[in-house]
PDB file of N, CA and C in Angstrom:
ATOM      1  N   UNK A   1       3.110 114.749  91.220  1.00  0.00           N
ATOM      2  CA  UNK A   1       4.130 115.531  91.860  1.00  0.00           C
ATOM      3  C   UNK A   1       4.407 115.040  93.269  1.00  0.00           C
ATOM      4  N   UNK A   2       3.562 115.005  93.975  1.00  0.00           N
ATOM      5  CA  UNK A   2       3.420 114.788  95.730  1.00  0.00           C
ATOM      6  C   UNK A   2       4.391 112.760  95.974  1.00  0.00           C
ATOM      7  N   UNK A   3       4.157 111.864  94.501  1.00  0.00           N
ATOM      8  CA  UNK A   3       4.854 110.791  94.752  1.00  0.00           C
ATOM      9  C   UNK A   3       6.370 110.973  94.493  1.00  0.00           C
ATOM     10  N   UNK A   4       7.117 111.821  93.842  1.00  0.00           N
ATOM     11  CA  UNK A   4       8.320 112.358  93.857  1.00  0.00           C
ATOM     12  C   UNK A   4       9.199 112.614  95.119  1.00  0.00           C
ATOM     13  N   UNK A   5      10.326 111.633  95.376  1.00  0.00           N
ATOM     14  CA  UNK A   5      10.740 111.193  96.407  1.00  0.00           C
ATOM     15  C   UNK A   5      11.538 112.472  97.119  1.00  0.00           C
ATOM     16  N   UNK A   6      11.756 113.413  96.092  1.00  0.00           N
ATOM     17  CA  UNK A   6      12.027 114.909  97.136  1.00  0.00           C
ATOM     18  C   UNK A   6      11.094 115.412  97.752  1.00  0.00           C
ATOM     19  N   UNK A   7       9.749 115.270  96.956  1.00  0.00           N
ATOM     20  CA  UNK A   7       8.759 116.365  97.788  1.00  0.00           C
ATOM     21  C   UNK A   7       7.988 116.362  99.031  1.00  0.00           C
ATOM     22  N   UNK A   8       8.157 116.937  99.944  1.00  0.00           N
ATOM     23  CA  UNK A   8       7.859 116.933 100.921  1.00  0.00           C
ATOM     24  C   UNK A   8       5.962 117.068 101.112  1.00  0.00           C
ATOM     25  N   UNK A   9       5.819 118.402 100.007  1.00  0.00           N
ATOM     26  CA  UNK A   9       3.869 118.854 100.077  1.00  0.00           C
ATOM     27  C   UNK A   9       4.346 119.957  98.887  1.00  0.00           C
ATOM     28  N   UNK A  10       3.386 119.737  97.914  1.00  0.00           N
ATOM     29  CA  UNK A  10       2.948 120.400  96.565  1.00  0.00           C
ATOM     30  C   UNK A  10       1.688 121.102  96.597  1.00  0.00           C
ATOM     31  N   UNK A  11       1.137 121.932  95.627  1.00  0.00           N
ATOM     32  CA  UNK A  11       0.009 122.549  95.568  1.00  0.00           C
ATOM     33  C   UNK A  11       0.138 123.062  94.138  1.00  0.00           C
ATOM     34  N   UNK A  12      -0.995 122.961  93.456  1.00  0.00           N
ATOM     35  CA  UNK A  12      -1.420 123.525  92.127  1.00  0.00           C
ATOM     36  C   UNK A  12      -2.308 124.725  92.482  1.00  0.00           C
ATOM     37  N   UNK A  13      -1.811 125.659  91.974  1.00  0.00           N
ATOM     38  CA  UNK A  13      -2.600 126.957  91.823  1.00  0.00           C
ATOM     39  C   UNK A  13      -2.805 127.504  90.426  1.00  0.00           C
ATOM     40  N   UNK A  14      -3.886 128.630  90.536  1.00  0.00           N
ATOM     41  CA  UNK A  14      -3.711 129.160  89.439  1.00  0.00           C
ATOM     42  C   UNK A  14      -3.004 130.427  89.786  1.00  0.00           C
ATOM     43  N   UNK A  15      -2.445 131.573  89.026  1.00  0.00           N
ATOM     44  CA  UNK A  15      -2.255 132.835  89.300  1.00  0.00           C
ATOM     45  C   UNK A  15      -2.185 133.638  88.128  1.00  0.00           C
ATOM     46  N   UNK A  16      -2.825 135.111  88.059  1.00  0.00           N
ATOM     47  CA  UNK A  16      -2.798 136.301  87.358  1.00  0.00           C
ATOM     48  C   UNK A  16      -2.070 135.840  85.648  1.00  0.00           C
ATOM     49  N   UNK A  17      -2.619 135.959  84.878  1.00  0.00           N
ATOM     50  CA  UNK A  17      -1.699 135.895  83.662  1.00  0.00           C
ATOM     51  C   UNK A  17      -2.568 137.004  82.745  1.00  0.00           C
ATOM     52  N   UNK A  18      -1.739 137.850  82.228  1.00  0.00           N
ATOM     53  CA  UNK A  18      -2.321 139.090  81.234  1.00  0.00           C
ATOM     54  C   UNK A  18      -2.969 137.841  80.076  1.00  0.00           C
ATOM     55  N   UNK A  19      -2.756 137.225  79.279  1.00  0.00           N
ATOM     56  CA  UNK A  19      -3.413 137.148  77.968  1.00  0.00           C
ATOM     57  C   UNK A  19      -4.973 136.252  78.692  1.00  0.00           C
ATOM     58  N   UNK A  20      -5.258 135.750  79.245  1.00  0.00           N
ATOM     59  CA  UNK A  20      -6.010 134.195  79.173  1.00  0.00           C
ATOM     60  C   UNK A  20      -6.634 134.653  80.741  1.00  0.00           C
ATOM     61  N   UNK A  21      -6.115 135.421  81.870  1.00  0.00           N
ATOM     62  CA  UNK A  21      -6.776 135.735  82.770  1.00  0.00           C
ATOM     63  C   UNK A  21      -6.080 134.905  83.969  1.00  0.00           C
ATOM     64  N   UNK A  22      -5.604 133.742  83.632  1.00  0.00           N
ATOM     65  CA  UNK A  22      -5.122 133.271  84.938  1.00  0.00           C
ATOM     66  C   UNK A  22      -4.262 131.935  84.240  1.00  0.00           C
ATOM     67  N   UNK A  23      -3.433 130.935  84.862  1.00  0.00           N
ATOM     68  CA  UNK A  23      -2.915 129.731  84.311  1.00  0.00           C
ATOM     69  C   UNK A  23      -2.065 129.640  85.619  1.00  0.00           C
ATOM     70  N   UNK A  24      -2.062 127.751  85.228  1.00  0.00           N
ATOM     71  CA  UNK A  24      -1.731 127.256  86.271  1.00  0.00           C
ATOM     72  C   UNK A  24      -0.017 126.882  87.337  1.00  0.00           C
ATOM     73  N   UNK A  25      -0.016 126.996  88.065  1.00  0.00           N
ATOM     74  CA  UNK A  25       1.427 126.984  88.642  1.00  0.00           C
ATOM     75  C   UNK A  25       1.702 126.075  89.949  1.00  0.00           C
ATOM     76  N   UNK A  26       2.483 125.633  89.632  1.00  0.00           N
ATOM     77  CA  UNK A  26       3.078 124.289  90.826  1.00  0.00           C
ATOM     78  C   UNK A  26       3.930 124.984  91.795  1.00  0.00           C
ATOM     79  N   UNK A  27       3.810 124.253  93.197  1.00  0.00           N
ATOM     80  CA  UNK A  27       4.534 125.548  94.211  1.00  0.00           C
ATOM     81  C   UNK A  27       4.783 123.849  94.769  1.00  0.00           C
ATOM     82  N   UNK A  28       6.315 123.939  95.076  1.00  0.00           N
ATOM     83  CA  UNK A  28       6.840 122.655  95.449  1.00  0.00           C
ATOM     84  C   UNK A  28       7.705 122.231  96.603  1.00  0.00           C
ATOM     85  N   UNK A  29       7.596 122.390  97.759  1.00  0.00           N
ATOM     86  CA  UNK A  29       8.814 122.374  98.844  1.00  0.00           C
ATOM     87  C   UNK A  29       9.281 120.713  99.194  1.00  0.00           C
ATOM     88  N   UNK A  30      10.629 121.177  98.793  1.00  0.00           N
ATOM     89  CA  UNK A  30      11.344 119.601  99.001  1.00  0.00           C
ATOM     90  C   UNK A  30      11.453 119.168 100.419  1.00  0.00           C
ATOM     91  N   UNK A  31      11.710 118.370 100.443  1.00  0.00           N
ATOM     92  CA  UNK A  31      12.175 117.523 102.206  1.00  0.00           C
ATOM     93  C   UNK A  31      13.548 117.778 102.131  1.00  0.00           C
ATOM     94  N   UNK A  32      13.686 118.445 104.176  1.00  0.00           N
ATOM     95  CA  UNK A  32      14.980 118.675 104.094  1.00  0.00           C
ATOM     96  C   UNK A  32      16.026 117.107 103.532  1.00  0.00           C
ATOM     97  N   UNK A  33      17.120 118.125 102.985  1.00  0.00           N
ATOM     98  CA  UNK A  33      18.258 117.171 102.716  1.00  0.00           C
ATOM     99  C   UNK A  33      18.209 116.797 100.956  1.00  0.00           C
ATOM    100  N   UNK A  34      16.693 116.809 100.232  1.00  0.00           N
ATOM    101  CA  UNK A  34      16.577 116.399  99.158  1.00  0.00           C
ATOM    102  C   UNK A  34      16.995 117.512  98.340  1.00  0.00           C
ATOM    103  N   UNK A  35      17.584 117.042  96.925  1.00  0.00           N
ATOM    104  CA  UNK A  35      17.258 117.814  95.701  1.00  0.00           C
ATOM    105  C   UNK A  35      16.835 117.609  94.531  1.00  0.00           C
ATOM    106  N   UNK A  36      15.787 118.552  93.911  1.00  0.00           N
ATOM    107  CA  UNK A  36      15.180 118.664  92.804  1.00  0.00           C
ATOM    108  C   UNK A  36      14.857 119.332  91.795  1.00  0.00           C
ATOM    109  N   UNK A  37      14.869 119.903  90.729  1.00  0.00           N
ATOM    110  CA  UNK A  37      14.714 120.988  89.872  1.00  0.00           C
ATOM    111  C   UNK A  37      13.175 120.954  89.392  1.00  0.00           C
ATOM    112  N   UNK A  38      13.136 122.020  89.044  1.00  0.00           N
ATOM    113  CA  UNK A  38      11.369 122.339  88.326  1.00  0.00           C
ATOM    114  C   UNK A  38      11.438 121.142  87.439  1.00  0.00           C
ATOM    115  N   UNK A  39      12.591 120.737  86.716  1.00  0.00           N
ATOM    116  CA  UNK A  39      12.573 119.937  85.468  1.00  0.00           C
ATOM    117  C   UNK A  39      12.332 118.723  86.065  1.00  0.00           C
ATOM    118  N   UNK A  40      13.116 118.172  86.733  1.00  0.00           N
ATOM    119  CA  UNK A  40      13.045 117.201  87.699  1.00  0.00           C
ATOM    120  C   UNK A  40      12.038 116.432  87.867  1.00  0.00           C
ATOM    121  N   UNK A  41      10.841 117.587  87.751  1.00  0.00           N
ATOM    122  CA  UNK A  41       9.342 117.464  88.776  1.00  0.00           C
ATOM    123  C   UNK A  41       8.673 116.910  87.637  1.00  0.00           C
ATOM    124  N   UNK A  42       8.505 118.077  86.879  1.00  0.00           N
ATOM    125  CA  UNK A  42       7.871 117.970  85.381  1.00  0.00           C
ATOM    126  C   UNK A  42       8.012 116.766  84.615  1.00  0.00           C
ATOM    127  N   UNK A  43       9.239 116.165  84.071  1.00  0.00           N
ATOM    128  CA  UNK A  43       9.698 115.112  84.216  1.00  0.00           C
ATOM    129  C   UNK A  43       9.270 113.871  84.743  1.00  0.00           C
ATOM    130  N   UNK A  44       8.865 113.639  86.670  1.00  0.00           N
ATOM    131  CA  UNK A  44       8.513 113.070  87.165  1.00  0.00           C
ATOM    132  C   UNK A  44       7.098 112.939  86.547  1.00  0.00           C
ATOM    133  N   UNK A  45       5.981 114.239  86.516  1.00  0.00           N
ATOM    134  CA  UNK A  45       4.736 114.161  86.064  1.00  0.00           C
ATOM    135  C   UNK A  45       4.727 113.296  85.204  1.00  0.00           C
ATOM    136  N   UNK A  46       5.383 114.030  83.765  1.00  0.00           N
ATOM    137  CA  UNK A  46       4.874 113.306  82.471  1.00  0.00           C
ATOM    138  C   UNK A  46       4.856 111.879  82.168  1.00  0.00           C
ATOM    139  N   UNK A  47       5.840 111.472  83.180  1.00  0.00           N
ATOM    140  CA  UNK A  47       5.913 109.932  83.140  1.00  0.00           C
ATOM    141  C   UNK A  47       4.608 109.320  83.945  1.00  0.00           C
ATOM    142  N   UNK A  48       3.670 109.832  84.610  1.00  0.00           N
ATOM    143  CA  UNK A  48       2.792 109.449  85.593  1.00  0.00           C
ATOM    144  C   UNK A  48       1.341 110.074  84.688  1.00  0.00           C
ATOM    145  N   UNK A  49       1.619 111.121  84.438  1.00  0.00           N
ATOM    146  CA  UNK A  49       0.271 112.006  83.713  1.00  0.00           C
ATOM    147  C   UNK A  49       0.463 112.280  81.858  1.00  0.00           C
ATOM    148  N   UNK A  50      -0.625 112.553  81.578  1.00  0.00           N
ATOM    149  CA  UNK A  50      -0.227 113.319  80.080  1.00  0.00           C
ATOM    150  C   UNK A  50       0.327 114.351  80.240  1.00  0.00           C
ATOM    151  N   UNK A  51       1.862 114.944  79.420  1.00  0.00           N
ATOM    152  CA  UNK A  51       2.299 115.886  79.311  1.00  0.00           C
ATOM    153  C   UNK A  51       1.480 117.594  79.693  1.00  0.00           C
ATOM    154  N   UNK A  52      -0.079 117.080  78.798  1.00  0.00           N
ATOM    155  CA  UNK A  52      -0.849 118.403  78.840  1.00  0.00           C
ATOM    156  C   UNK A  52      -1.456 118.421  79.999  1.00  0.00           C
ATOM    157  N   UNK A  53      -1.325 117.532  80.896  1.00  0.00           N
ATOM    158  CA  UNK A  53      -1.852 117.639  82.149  1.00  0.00           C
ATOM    159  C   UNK A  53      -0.539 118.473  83.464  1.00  0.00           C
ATOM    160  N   UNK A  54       0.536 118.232  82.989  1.00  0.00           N
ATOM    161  CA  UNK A  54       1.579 119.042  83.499  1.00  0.00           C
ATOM    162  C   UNK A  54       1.271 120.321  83.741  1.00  0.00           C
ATOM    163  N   UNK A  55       1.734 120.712  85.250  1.00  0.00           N
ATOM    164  CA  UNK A  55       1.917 122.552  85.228  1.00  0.00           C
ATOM    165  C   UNK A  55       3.026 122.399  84.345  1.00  0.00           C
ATOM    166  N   UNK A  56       2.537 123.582  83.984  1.00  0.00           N
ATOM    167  CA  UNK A  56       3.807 124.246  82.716  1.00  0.00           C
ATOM    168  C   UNK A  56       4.735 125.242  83.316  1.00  0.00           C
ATOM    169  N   UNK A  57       4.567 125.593  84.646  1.00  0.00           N
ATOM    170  CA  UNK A  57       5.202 126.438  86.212  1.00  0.00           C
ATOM    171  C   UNK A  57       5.415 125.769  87.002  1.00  0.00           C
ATOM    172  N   UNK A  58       6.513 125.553  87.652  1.00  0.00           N
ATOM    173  CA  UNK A  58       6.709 125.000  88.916  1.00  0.00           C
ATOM    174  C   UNK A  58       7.794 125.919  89.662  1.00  0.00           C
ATOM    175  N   UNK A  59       7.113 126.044  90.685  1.00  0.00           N
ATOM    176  CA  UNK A  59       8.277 126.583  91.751  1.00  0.00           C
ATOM    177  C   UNK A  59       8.985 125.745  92.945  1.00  0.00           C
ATOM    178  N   UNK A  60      10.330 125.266  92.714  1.00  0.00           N
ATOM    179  CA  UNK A  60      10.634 124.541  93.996  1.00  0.00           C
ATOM    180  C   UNK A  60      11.360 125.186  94.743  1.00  0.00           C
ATOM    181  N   UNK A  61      11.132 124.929  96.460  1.00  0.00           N
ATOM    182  CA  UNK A  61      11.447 125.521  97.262  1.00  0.00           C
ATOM    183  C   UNK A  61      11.828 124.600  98.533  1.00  0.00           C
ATOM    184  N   UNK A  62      13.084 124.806  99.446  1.00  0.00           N
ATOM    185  CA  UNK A  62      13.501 124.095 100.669  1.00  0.00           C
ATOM    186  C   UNK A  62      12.480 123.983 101.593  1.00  0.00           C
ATOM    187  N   UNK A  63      12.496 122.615 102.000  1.00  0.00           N
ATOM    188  CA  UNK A  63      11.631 122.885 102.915  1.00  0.00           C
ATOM    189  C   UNK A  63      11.672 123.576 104.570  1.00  0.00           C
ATOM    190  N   UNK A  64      11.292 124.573 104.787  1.00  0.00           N
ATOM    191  CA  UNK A  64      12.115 125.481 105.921  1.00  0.00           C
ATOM    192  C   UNK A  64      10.300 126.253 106.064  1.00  0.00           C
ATOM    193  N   UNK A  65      10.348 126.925 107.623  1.00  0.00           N
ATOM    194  CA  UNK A  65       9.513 127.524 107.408  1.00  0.00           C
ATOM    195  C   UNK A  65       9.736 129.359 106.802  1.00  0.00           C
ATOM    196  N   UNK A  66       8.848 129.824 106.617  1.00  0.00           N
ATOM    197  CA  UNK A  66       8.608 131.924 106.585  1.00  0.00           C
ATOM    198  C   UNK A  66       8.705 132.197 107.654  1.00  0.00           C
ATOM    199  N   UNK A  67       9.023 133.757 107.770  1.00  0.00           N
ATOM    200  CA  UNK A  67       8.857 134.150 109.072  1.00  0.00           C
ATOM    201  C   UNK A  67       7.696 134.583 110.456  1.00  0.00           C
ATOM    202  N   UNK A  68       6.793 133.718 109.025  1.00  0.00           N
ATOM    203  CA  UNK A  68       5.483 134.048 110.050  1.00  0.00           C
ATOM    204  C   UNK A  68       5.240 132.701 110.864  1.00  0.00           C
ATOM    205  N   UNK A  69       6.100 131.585 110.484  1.00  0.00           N
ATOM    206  CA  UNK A  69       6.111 130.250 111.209  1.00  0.00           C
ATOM    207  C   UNK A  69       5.003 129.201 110.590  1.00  0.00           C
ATOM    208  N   UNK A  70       4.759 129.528 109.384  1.00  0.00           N
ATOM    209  CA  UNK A  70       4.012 128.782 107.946  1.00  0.00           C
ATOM    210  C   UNK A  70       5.000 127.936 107.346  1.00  0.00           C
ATOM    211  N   UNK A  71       4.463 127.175 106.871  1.00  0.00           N
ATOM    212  CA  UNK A  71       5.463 125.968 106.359  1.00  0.00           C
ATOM    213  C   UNK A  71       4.063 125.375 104.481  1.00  0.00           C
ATOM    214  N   UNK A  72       5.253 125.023 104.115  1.00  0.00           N
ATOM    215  CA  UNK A  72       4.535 124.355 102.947  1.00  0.00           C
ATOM    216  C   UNK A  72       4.184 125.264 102.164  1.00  0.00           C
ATOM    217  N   UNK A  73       3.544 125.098 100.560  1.00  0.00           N
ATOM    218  CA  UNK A  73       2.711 125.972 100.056  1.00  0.00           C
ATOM    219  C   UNK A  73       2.765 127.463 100.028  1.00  0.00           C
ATOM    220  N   UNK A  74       2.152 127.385 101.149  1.00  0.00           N
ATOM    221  CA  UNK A  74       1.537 128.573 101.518  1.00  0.00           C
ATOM    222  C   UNK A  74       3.023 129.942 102.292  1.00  0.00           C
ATOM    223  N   UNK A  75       3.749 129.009 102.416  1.00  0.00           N
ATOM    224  CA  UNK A  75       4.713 129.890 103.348  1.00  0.00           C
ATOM    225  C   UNK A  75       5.676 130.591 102.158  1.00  0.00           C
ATOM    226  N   UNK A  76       5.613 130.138 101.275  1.00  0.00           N
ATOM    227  CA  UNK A  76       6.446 130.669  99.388  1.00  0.00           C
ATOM    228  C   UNK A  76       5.601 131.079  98.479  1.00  0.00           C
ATOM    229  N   UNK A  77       4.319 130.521  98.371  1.00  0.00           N
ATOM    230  CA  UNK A  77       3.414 131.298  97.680  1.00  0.00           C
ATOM    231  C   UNK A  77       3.529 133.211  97.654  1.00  0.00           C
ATOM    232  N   UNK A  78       2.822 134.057  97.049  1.00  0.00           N
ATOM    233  CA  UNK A  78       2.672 135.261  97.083  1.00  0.00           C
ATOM    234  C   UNK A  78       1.741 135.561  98.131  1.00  0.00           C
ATOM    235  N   UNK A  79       1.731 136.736  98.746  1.00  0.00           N
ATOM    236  CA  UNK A  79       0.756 136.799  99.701  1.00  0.00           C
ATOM    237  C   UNK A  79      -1.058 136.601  99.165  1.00  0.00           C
ATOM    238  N   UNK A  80      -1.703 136.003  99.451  1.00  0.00           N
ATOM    239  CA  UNK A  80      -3.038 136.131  99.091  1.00  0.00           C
ATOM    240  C   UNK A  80      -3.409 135.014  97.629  1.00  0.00           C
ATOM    241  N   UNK A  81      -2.383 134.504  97.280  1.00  0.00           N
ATOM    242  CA  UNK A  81      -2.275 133.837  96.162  1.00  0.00           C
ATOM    243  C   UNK A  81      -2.897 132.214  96.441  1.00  0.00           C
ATOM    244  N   UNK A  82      -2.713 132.115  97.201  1.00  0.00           N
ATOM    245  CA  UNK A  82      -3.620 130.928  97.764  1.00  0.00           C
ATOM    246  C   UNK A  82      -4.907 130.853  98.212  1.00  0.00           C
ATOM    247  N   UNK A  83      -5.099 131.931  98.430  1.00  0.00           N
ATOM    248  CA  UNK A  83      -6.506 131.704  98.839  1.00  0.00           C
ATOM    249  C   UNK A  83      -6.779 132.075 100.056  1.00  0.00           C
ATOM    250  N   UNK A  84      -8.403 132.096 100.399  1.00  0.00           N
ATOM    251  CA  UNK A  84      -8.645 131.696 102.104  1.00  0.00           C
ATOM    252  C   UNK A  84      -9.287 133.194 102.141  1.00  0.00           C
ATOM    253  N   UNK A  85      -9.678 132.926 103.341  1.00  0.00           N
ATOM    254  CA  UNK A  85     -11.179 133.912 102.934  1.00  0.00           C
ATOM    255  C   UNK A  85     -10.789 135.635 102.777  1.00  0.00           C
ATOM    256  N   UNK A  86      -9.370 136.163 103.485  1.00  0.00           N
ATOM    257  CA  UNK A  86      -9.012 137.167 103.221  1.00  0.00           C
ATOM    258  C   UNK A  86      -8.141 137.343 102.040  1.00  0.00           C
ATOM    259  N   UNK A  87      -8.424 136.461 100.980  1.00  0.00           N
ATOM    260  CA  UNK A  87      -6.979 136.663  99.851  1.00  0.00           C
ATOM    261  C   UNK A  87      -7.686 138.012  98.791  1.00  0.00           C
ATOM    262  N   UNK A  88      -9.153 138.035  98.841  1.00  0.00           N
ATOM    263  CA  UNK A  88      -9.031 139.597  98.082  1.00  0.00           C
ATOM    264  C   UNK A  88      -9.334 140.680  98.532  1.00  0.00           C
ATOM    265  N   UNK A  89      -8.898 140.605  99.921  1.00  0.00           N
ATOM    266  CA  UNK A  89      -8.676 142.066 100.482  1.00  0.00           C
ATOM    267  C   UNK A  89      -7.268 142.181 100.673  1.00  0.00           C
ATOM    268  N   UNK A  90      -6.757 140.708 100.276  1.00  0.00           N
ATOM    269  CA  UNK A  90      -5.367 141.130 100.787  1.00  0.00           C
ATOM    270  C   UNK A  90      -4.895 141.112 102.427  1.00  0.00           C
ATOM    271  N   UNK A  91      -5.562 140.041 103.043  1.00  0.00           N
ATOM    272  CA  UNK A  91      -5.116 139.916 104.495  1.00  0.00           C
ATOM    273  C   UNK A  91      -4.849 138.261 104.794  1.00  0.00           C
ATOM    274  N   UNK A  92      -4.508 137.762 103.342  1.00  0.00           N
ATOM    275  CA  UNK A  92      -4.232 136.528 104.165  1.00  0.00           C
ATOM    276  C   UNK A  92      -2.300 136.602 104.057  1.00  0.00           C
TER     277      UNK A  92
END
């Protein structure tokens, strides 16, 4: 994902899924000016990885910061969904 000439910084997570407990999801912010689709990305993977190695989720997003002045990842992610030492109380 990260050699894909839109992306600016990627991250694989897992998050919440009712049947299986959790599964995995791509969180993707492009470089300003670029464009790319989830398909795009996926696409890009399979040609680089095995298909089953693909997130089967991807979220792409501009690269811009939140309003907390976070950038990347973490600034589109869900709150606490990333991690870090307050993500299960819910203070990151």
């Amino acid at each position: 994902m990260a050699r894909h000439h839109a992306v600016a910084v990627c991250a694989v997570i897992s998050v919440p899924e009712a049947q299986w407990g959790e599964r995995v999801h791509a969180v993707v912010v492009l470089k300003q000016r670029q464009e790319a689709t989830a398909e795009d990305i996926r696409v890009h993977c399979k040609m680089l990885i095995g298909g089953y190695k693909c997130p089967p989720q991807c979220g792409v997003r501009r690269g811009t910061a939140d309003a907390r002045g976070r950038e990347g990842p973490q600034a589109h992610a869900p709150r606490g969904v990333l991690g870090g030492a307050g993500a299960a109380r819910g203070v990151n």
